[in-house]
N, C-alpha and C. Protein backbone atom coordinates (compact mmCIF):
# COMPACT_ATOMS: atom_id res chain seq x y z
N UNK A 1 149.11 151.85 -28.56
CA UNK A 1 150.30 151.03 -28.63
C UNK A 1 151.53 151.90 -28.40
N UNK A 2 152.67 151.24 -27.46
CA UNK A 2 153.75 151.55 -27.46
C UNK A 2 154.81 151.96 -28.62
N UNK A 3 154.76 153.51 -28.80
CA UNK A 3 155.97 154.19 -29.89
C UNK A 3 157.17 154.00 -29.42
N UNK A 4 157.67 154.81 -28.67
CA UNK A 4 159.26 155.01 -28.07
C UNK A 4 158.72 155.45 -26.18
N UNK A 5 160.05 154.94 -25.56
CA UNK A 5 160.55 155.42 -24.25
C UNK A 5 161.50 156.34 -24.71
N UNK A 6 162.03 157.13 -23.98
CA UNK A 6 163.16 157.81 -24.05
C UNK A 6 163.42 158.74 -23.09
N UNK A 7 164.64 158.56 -22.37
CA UNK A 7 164.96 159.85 -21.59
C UNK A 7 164.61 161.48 -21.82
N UNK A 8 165.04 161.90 -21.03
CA UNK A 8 165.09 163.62 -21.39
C UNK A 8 164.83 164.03 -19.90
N UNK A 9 166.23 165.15 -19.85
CA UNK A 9 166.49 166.25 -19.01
C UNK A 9 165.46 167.29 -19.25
N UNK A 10 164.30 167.58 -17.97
CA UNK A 10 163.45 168.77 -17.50
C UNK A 10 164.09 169.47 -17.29
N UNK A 11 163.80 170.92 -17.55
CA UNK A 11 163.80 172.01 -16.39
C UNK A 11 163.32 171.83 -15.18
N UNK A 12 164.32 171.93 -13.76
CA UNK A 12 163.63 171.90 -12.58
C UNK A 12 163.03 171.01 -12.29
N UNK A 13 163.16 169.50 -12.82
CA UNK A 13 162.69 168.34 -12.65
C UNK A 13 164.08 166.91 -12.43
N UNK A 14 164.94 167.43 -13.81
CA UNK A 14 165.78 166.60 -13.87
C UNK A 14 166.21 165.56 -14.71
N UNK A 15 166.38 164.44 -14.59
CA UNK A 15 165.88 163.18 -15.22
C UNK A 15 164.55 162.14 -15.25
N UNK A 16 164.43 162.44 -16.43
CA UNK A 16 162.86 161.86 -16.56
C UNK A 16 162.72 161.12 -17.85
N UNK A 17 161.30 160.33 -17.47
CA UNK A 17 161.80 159.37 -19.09
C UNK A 17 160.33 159.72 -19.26
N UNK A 18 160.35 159.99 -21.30
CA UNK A 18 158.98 160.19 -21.76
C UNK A 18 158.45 158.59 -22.42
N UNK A 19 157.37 158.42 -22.43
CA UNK A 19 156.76 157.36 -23.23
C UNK A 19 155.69 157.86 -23.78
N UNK A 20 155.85 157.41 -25.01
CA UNK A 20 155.25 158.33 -26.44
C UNK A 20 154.17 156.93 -26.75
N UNK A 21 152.91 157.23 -26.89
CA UNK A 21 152.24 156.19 -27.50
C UNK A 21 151.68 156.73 -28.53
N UNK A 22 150.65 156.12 -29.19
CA UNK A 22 150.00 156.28 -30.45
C UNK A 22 149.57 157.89 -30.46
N UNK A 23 148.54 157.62 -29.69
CA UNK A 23 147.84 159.00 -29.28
C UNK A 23 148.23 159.55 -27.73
N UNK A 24 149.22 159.25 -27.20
CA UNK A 24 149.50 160.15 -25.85
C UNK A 24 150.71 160.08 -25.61
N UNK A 25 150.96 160.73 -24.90
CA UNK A 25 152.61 161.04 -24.16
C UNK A 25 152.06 161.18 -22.79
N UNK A 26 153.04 160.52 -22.22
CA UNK A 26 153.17 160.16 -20.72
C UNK A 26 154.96 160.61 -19.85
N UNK A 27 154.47 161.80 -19.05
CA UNK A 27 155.89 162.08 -18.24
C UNK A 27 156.14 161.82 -17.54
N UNK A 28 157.18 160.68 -16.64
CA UNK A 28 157.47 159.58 -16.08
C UNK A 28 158.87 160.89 -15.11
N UNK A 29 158.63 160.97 -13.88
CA UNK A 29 159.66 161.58 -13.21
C UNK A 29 160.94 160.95 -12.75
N UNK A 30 161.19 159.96 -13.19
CA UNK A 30 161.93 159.27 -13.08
C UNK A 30 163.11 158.86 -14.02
N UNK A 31 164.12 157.53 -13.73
CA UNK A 31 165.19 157.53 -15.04
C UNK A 31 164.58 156.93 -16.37
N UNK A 32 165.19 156.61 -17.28
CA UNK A 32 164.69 155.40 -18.29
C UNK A 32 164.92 153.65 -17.46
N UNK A 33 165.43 153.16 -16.33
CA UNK A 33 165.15 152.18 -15.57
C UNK A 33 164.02 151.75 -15.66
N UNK A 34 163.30 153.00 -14.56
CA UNK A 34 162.10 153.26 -14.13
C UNK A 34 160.91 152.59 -15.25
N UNK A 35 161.18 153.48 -16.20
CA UNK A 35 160.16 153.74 -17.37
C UNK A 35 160.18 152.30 -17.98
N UNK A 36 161.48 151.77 -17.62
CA UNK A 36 161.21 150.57 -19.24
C UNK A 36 160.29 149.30 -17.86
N UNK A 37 160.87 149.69 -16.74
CA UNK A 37 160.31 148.21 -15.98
C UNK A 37 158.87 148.89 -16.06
N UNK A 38 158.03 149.65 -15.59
CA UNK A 38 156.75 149.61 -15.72
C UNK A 38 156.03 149.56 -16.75
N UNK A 39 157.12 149.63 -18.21
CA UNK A 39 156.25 149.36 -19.15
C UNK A 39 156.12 147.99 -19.65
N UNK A 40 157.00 147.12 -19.00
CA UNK A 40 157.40 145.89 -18.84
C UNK A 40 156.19 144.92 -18.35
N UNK A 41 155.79 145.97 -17.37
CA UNK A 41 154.71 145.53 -15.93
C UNK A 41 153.43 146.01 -17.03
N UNK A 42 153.04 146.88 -17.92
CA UNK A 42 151.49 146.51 -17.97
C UNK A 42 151.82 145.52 -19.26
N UNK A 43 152.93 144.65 -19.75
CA UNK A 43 152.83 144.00 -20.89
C UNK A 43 152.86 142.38 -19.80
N UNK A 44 152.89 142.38 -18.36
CA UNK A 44 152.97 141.84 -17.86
C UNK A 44 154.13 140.59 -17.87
N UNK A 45 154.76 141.01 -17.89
CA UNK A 45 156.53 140.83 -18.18
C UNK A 45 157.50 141.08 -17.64
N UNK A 46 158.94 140.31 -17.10
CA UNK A 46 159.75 141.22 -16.39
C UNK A 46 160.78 141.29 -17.05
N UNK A 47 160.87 142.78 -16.64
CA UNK A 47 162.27 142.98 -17.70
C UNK A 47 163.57 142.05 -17.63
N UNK A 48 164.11 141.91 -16.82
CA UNK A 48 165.52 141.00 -16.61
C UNK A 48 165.19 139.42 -17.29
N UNK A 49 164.40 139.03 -17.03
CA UNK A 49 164.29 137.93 -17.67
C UNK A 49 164.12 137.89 -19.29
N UNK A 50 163.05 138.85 -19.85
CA UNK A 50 162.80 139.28 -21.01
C UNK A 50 164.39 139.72 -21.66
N UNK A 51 164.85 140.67 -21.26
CA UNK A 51 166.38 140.94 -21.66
C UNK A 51 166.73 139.65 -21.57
N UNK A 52 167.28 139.05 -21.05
CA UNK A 52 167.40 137.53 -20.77
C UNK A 52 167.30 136.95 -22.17
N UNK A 53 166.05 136.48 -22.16
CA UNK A 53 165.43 135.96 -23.15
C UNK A 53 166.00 136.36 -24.56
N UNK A 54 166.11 137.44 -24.62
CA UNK A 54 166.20 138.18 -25.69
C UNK A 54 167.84 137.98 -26.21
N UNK A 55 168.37 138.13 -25.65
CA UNK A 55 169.87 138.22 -25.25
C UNK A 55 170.54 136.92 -25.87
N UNK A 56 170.03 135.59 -25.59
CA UNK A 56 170.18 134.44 -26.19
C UNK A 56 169.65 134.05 -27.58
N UNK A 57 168.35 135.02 -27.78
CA UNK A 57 168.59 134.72 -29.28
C UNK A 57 169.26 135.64 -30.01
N UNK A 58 169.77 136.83 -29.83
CA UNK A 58 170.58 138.24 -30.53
C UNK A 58 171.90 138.03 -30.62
N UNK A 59 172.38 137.14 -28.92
CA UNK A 59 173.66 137.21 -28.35
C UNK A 59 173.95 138.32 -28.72
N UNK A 60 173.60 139.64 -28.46
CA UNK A 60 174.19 141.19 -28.61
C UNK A 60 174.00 141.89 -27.35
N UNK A 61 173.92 141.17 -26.49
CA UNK A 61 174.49 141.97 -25.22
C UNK A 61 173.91 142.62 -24.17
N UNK A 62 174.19 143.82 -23.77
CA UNK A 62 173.32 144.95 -22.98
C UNK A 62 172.97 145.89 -24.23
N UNK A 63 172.82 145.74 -25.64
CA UNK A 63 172.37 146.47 -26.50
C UNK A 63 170.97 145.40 -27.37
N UNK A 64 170.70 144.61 -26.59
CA UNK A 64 169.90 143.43 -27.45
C UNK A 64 168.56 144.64 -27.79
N UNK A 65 167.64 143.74 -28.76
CA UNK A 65 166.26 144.67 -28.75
C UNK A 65 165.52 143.72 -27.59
N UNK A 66 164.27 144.38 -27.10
CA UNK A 66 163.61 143.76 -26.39
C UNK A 66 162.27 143.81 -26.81
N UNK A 67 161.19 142.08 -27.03
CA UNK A 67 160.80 141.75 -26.97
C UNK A 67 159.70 141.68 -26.40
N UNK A 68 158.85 142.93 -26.14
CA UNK A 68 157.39 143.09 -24.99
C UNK A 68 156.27 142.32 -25.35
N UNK A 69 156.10 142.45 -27.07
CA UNK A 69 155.16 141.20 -27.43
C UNK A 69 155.31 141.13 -28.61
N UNK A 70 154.81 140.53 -29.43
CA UNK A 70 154.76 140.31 -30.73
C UNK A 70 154.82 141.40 -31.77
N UNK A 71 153.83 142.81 -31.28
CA UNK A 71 153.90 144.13 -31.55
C UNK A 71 154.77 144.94 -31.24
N UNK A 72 155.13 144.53 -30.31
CA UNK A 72 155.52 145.88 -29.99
C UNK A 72 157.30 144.89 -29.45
N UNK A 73 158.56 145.43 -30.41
CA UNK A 73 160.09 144.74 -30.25
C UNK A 73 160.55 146.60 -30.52
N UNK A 74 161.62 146.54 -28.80
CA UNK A 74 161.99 147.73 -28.68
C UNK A 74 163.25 147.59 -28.81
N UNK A 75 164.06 148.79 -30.07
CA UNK A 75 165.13 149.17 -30.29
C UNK A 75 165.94 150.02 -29.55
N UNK A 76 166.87 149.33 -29.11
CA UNK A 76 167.93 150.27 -28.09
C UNK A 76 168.64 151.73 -29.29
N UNK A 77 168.47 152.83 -29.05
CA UNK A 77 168.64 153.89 -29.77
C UNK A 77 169.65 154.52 -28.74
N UNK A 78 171.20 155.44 -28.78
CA UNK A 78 171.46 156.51 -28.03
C UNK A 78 171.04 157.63 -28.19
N UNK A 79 170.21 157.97 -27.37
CA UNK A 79 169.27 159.50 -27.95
C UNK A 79 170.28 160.69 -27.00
N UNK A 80 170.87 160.80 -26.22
CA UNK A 80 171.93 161.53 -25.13
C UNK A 80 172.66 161.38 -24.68
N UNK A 81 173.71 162.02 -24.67
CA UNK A 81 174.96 161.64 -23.65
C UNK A 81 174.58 162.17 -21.90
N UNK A 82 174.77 160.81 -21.38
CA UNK A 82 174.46 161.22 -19.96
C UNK A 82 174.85 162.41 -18.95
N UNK A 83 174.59 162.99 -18.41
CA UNK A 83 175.26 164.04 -17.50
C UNK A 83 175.89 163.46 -16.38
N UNK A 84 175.19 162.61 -15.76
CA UNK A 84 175.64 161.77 -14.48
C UNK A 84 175.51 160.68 -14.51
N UNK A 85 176.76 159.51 -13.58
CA UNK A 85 177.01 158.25 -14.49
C UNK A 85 175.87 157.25 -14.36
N UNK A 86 174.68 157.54 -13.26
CA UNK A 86 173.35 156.81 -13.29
C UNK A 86 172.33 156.97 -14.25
N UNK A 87 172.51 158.33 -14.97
CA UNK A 87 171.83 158.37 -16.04
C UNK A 87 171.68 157.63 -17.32
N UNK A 88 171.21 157.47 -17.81
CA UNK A 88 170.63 156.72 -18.76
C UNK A 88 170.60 157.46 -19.96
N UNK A 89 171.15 156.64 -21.27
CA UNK A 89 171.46 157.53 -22.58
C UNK A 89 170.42 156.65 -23.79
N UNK A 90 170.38 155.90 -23.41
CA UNK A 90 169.53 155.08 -24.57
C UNK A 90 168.25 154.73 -24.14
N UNK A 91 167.36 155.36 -25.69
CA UNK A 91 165.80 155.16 -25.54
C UNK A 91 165.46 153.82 -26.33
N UNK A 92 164.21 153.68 -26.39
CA UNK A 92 164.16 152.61 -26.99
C UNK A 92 162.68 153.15 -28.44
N UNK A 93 163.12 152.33 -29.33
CA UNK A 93 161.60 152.90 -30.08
C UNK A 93 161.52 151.00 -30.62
N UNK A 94 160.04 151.53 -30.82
CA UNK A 94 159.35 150.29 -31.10
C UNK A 94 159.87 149.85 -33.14
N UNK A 95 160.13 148.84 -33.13
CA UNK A 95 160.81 148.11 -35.00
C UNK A 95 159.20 148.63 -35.60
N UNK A 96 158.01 148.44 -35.02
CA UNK A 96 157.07 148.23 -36.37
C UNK A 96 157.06 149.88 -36.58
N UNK A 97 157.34 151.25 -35.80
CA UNK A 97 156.85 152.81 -36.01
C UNK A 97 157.87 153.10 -36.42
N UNK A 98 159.53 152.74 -37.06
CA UNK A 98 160.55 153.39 -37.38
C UNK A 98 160.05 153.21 -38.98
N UNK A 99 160.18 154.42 -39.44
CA UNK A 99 160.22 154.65 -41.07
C UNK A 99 161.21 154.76 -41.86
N UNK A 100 162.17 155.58 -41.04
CA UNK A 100 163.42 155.27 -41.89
C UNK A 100 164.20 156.21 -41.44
N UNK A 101 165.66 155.57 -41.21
CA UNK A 101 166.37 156.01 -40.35
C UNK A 101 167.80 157.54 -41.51
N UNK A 102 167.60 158.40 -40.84
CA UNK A 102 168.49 159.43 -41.87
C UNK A 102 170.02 158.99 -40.79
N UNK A 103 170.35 160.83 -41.24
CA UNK A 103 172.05 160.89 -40.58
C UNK A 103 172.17 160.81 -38.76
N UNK A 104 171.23 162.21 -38.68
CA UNK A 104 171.12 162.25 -37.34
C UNK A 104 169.37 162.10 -36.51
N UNK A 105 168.40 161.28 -36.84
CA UNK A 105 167.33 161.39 -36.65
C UNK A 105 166.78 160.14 -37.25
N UNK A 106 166.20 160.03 -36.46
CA UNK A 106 164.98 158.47 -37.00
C UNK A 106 163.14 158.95 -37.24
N UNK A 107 162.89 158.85 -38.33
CA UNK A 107 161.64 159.71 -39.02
C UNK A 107 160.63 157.97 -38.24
N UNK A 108 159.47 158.51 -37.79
CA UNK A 108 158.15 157.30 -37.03
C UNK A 108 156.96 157.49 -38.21
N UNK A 109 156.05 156.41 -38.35
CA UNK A 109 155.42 156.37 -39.14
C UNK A 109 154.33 157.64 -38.74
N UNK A 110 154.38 158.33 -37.78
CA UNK A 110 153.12 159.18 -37.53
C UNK A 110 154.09 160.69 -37.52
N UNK A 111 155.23 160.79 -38.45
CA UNK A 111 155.81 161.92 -38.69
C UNK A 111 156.88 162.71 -37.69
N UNK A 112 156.72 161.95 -36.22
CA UNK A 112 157.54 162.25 -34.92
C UNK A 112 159.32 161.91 -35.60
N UNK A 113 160.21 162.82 -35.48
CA UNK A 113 161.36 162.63 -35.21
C UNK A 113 162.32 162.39 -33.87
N UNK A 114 162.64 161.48 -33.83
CA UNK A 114 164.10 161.06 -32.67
C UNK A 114 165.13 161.37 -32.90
N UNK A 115 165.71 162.02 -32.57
CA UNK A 115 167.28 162.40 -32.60
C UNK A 115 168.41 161.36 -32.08
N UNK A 116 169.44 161.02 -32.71
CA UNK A 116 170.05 159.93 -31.61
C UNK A 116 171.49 160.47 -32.04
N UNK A 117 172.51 160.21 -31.12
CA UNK A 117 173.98 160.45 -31.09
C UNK A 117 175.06 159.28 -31.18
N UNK A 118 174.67 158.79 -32.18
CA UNK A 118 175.00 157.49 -32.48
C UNK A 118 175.43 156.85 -33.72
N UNK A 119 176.01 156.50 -33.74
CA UNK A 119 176.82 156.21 -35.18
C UNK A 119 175.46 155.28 -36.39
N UNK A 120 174.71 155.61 -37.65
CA UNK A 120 173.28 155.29 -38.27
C UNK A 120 173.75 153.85 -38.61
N UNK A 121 174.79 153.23 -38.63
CA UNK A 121 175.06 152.18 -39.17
C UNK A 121 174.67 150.95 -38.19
N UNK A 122 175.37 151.52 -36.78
CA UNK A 122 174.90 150.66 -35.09
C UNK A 122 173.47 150.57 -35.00
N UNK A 123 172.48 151.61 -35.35
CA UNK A 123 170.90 151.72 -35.90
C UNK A 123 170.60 150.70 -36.52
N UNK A 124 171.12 150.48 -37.51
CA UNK A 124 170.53 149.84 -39.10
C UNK A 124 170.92 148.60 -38.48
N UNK A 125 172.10 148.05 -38.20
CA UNK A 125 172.08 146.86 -37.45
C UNK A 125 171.40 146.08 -36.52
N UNK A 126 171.29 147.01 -35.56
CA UNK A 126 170.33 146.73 -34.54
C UNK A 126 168.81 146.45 -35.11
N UNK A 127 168.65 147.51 -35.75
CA UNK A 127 167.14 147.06 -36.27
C UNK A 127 167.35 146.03 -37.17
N UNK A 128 168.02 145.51 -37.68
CA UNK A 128 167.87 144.48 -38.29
C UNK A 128 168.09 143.02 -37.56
N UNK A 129 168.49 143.22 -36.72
CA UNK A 129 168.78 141.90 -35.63
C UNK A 129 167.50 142.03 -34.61
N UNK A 130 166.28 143.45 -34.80
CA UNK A 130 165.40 143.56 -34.00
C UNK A 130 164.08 142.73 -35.30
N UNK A 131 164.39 142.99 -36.10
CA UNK A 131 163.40 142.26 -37.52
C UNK A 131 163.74 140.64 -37.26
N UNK A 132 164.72 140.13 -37.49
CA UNK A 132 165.29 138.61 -37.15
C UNK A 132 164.77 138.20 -35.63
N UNK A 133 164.80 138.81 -34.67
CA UNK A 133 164.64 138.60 -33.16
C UNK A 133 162.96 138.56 -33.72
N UNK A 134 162.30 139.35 -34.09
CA UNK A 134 160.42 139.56 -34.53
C UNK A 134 160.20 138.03 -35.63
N UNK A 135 161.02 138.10 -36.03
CA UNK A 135 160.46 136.65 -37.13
C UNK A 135 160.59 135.10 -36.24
N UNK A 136 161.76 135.42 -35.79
CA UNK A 136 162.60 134.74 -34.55
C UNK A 136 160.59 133.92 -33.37
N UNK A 137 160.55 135.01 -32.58
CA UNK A 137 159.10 134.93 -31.86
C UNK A 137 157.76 134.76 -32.65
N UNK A 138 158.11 134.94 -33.86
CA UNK A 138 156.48 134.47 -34.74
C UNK A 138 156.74 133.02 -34.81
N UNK A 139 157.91 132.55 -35.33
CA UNK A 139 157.57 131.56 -35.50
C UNK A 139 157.69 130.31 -34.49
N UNK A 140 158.59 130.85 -33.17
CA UNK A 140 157.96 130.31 -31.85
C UNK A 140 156.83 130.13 -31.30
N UNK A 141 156.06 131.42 -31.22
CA UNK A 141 154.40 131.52 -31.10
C UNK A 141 153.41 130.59 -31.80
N UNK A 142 153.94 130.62 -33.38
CA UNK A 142 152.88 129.44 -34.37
C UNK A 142 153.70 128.67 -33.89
N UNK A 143 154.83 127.48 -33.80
CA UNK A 143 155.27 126.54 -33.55
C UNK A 143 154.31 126.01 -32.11
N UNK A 144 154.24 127.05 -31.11
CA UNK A 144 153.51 126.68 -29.33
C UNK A 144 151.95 126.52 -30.27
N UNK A 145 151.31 127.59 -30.52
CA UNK A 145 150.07 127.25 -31.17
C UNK A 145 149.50 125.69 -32.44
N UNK A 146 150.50 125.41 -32.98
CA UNK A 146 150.38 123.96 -33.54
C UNK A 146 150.61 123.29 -32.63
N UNK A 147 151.45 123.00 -31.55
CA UNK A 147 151.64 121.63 -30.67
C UNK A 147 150.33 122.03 -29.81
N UNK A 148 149.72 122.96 -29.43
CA UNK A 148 148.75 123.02 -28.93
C UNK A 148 147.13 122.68 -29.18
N UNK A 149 147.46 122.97 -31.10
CA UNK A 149 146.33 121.98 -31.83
C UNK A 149 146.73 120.50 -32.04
N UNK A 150 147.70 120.45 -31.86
CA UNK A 150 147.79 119.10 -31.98
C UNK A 150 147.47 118.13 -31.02
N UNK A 151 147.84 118.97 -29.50
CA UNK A 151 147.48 118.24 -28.04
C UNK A 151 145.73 118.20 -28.48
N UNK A 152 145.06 119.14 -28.70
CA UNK A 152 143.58 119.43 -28.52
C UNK A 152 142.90 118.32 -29.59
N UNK A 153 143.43 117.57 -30.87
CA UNK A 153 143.35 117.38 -31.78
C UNK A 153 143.14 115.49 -30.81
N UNK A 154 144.48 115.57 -30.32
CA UNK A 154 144.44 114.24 -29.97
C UNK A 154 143.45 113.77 -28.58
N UNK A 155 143.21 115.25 -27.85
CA UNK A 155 142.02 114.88 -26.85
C UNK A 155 140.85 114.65 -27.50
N UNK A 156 140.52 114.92 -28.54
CA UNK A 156 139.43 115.40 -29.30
C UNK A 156 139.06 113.53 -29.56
N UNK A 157 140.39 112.81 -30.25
CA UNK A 157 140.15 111.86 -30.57
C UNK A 157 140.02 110.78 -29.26
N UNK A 158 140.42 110.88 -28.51
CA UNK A 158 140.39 110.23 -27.32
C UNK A 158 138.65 110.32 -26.40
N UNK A 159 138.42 111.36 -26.51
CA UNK A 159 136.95 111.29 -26.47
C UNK A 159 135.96 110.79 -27.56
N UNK A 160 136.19 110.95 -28.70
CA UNK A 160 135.62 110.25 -29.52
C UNK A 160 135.87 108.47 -29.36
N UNK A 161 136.35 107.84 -28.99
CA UNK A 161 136.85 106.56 -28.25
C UNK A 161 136.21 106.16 -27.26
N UNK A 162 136.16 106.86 -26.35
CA UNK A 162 135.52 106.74 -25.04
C UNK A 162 134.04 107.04 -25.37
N UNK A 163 133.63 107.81 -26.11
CA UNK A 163 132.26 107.86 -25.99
C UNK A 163 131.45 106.87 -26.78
N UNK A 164 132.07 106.09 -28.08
CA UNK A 164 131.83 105.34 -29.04
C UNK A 164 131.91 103.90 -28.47
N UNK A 165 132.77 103.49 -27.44
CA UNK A 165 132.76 102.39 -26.18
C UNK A 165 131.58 101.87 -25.49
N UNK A 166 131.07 103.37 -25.49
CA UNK A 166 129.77 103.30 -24.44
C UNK A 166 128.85 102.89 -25.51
């Protein structure tokens, strides 16, 4: 499962975005753009719309959290100040692996620290409008899953009709 994306300047590489999972890290030669749409693509999802999506229930902007699935709701973090103005300063970490956020660093349930340059209060907010946005989609999901027993419920009876005819 998806931990954090996050930028970071290589040596002799440049701009590149890491994606940290449970058990692996993956080095992406590219910006954080790059990184968040393909991780977008194996949740089979597109980002702009998903931001989208997301955006209308947060109404918070180009800082909303985003929504990949039920597990996995990614927190916009500033982990760097950009060098160049295409660069990219904000990573994202996943609401369920943050443990608890200090002054300058966000502690993950598997002991990894994030560094971010960002005021802890804009953090604490965000993750908390990323917890509301997560309760937000549960109870959309069970809401689609009951009208869906309920459609199945009423075919159910409709064949029982038709077959009791005969």
């Amino acid at each position: 499962m998806l931990v954090c994306i996050k930028p970071e300047y290589k040596e002799g590489v440049g701009d590149c975005t890491i994606l940290i999972y449970e058990r692996d890290e993956v080095v992406l030669k590219k910006n954080i753009r790059y990184g968040l749409r393909q991780v977008a693509k194996q949740y089979n999802q597109d980002i702009r719309e998903l931001k989208y999506k997301c955006n209308r229930i947060t109404n918070l902007g180009k800082l909303t959290p985003i929504a990949l699935s039920s597990d996995v709701i990614l927190v916009p973090i500033k982990v760097r100040t950009p060098r160049v103005h295409r660069d990219g300063g904000y990573g994202y970490i996943n609401l369920f692996f943050i443990e608890q956020v200090y002054d300058n660093f966000i502690l993950l349930n598997n002991g990894s620290k994030i560094f971010f340059v960002e005021n802890r209060r804009s953090i604490i907010k965000r993750i908390n409008v990323a917890k509301n946005l997560s309760s937000t989609i549960l109870k959309m999901e069970y809401s689609n899953i009951v009208t869906i027993l309920n459609e199945v419920l009423k075919l159910n009876d409709k064949l029982e009709t038709i077959i009791l005819k005969r």
